[in-house]
C-alpha atoms as a PDB file:
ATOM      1  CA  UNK A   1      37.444  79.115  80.520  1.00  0.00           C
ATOM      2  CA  UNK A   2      40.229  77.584  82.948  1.00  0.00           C
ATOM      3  CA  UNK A   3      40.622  75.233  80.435  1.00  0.00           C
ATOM      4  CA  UNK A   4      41.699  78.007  77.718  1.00  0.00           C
ATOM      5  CA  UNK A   5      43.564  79.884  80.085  1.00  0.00           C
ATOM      6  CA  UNK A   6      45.825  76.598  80.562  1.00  0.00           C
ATOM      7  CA  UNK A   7      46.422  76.325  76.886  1.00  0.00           C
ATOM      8  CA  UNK A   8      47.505  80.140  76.369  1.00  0.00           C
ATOM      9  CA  UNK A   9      49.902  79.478  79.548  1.00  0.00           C
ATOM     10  CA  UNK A  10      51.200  76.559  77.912  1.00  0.00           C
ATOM     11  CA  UNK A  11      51.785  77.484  74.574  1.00  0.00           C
ATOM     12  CA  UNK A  12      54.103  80.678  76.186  1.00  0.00           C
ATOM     13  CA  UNK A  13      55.954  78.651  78.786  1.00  0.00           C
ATOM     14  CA  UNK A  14      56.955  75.660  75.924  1.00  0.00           C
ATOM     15  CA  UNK A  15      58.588  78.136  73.260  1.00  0.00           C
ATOM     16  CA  UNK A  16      60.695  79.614  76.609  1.00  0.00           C
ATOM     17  CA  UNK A  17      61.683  76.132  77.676  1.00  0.00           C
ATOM     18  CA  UNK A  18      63.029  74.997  74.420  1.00  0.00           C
ATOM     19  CA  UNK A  19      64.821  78.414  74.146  1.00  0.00           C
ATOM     20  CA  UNK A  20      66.460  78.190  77.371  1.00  0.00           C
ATOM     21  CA  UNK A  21      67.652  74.167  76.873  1.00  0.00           C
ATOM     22  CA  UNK A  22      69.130  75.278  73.461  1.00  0.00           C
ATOM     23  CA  UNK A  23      71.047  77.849  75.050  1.00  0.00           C
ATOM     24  CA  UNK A  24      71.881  76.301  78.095  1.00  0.00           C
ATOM     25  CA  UNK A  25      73.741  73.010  75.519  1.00  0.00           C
ATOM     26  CA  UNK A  26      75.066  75.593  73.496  1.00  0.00           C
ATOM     27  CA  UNK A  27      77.108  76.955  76.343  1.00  0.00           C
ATOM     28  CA  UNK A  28      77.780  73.773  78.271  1.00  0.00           C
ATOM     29  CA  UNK A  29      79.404  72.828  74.605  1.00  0.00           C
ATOM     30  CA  UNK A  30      81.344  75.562  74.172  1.00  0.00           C
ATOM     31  CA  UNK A  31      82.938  74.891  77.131  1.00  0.00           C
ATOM     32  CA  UNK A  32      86.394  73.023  77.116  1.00  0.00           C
ATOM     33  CA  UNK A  33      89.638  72.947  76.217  1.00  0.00           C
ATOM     34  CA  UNK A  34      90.479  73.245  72.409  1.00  0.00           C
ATOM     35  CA  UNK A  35      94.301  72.070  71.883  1.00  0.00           C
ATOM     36  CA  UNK A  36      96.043  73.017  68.464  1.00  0.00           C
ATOM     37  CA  UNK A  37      99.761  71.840  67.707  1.00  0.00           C
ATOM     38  CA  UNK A  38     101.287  72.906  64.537  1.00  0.00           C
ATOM     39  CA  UNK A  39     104.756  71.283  63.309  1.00  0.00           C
ATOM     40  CA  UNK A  40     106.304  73.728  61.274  1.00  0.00           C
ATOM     41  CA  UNK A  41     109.652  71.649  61.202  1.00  0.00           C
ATOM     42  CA  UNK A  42     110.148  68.879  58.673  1.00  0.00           C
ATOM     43  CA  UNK A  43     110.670  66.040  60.907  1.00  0.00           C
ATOM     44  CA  UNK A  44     107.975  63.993  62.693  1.00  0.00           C
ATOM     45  CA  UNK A  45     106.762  64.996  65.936  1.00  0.00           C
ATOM     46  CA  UNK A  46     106.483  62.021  68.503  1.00  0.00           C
ATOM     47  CA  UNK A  47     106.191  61.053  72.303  1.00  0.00           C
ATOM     48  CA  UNK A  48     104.257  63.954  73.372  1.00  0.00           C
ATOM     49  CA  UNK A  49     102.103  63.758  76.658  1.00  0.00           C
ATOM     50  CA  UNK A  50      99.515  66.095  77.952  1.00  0.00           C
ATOM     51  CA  UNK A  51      99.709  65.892  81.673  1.00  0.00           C
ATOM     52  CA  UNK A  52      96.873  67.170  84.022  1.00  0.00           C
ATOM     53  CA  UNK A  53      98.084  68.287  87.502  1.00  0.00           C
ATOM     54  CA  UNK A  54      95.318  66.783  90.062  1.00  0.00           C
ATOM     55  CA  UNK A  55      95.064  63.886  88.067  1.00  0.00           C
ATOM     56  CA  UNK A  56      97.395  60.695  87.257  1.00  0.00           C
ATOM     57  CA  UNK A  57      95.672  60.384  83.582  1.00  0.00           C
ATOM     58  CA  UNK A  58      97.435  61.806  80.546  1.00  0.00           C
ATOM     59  CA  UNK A  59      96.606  62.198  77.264  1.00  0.00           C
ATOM     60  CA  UNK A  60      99.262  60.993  74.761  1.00  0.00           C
ATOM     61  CA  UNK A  61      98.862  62.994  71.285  1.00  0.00           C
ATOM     62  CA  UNK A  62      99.163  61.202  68.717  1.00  0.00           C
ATOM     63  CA  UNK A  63     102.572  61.613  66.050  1.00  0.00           C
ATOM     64  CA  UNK A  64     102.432  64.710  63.945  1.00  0.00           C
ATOM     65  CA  UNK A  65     103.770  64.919  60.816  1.00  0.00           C
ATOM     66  CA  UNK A  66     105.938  67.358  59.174  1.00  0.00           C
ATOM     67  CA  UNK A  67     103.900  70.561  58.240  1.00  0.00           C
ATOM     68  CA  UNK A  68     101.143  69.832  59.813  1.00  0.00           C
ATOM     69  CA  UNK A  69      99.113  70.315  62.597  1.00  0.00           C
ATOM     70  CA  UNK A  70      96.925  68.388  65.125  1.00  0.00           C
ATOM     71  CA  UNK A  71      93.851  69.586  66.624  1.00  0.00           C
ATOM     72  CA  UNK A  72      91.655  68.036  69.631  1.00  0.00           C
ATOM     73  CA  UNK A  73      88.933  69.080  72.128  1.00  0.00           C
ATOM     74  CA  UNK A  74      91.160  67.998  75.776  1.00  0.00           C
ATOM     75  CA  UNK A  75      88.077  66.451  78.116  1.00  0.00           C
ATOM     76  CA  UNK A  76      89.427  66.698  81.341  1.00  0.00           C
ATOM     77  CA  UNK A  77      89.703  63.687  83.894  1.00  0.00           C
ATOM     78  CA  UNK A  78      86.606  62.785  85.729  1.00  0.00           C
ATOM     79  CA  UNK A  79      89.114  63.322  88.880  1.00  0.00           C
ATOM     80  CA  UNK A  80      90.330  67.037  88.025  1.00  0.00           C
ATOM     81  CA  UNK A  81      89.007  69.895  89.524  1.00  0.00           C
ATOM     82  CA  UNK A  82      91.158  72.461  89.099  1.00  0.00           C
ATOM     83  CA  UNK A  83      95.073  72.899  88.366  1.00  0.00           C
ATOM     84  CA  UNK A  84      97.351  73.141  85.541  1.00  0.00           C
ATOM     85  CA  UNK A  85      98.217  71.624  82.475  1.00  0.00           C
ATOM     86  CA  UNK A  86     101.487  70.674  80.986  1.00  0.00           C
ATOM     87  CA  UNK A  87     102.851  69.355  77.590  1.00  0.00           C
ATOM     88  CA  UNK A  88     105.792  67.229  78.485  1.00  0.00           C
ATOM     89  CA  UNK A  89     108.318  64.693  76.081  1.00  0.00           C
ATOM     90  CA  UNK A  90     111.374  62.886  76.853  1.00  0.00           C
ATOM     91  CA  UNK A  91     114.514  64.284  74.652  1.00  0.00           C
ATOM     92  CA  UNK A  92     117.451  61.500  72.719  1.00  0.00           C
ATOM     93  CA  UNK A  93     119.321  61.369  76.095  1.00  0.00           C
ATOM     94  CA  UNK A  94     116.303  60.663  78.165  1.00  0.00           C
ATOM     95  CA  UNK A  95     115.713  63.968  79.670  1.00  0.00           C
ATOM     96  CA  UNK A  96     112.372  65.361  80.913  1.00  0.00           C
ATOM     97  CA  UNK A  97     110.687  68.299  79.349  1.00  0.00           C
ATOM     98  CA  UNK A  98     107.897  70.401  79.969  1.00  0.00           C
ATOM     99  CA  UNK A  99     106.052  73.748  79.500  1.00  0.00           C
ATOM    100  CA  UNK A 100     102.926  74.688  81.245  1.00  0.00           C
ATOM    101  CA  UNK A 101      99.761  74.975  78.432  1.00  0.00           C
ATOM    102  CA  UNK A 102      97.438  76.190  81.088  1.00  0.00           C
ATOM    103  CA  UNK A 103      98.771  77.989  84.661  1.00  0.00           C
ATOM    104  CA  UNK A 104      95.269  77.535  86.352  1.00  0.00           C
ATOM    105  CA  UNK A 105      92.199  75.990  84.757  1.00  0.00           C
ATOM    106  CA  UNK A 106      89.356  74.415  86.612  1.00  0.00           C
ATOM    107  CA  UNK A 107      86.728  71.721  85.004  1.00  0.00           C
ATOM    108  CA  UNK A 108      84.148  73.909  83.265  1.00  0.00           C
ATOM    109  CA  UNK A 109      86.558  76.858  81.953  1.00  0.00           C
ATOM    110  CA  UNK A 110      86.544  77.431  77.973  1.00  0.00           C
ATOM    111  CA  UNK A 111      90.238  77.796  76.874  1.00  0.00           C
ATOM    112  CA  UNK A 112      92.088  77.757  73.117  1.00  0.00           C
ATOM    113  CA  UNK A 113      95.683  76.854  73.304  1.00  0.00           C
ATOM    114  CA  UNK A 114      97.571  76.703  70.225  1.00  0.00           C
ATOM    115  CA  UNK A 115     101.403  75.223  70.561  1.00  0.00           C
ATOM    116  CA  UNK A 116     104.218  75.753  67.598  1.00  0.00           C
ATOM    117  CA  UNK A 117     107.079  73.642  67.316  1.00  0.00           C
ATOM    118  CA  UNK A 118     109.266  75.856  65.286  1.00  0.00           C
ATOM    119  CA  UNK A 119     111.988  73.686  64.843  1.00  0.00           C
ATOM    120  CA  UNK A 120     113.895  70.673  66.603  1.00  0.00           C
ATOM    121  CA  UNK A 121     117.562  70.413  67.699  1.00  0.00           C
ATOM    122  CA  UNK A 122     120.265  67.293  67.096  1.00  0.00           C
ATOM    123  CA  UNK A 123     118.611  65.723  70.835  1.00  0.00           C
ATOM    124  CA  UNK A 124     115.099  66.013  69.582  1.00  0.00           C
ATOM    125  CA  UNK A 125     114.735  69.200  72.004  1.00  0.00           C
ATOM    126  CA  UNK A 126     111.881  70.740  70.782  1.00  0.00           C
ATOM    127  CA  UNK A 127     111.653  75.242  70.303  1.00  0.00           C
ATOM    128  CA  UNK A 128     107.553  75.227  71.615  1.00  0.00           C
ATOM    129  CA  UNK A 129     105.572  78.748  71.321  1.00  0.00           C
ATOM    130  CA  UNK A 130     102.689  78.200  73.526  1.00  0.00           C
ATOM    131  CA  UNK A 131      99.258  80.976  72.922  1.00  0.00           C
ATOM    132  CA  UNK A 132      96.364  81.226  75.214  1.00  0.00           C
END
């Protein structure tokens, strides 16, 4: 009898289990920061840098080309907890720029950013649209 009584227990709490690990990987990866930049100009997009705040790692992204658009799952640094994150590129004279992607984010958050470059000036100044 103690013997069946084990079985019945077992076969419940097994199905449960399984449920809850599916869940609990679907969530964990969900999780992350989903990065979309789409060139609508017609010239080549190059030298851009995705720059973490509490960290000293940054992500370059890779050229994109005219009309089209680049897409990538950001995994933050092993060393970030929490902060912001930037886009940043150097212009033709050497200049710094930089818009914020993300004001606050800390490791764990979910977040969809989607960047436009609308168009590029004679200095290679880029017009960004940033959407959270």
């Amino acid at each position: 009898m103690l013997k069946n009584k084990f079985s019945y227990i077992l076969i419940a709490i097994i199905p449960v289990a399984i449920i809850i690990c599916v869940f609990a990987l679907i969530s964990y990866s969900s999780r992350g920061i989903t990065l979309s930049i789409n060139n609508k100009t017609d010239e080549t997009i190059s030298g851009l840098k995705i720059i973490y705040s509490s960290s000293n790692n940054n992500t370059e992204v890779p050229e994109i080309l005219p009309k089209k658009m680049y897409k990538t799952k950001l995994l933050l640094p092993n060393n970030f907890t929490e902060g912001s994150i930037k886009i940043f590129y150097l212009d033709k004279l050497g200049n710094d720029h930089e818009e914020y992607l993300v004001d606050y984010i800390e490791k764990g958050y979910k977040e969809q950013i989607n960047v436009t470059v609308n168009s590029v000036d004679e200095n290679n100044v880029l017009s960004l649209q940033v959407n959270k």
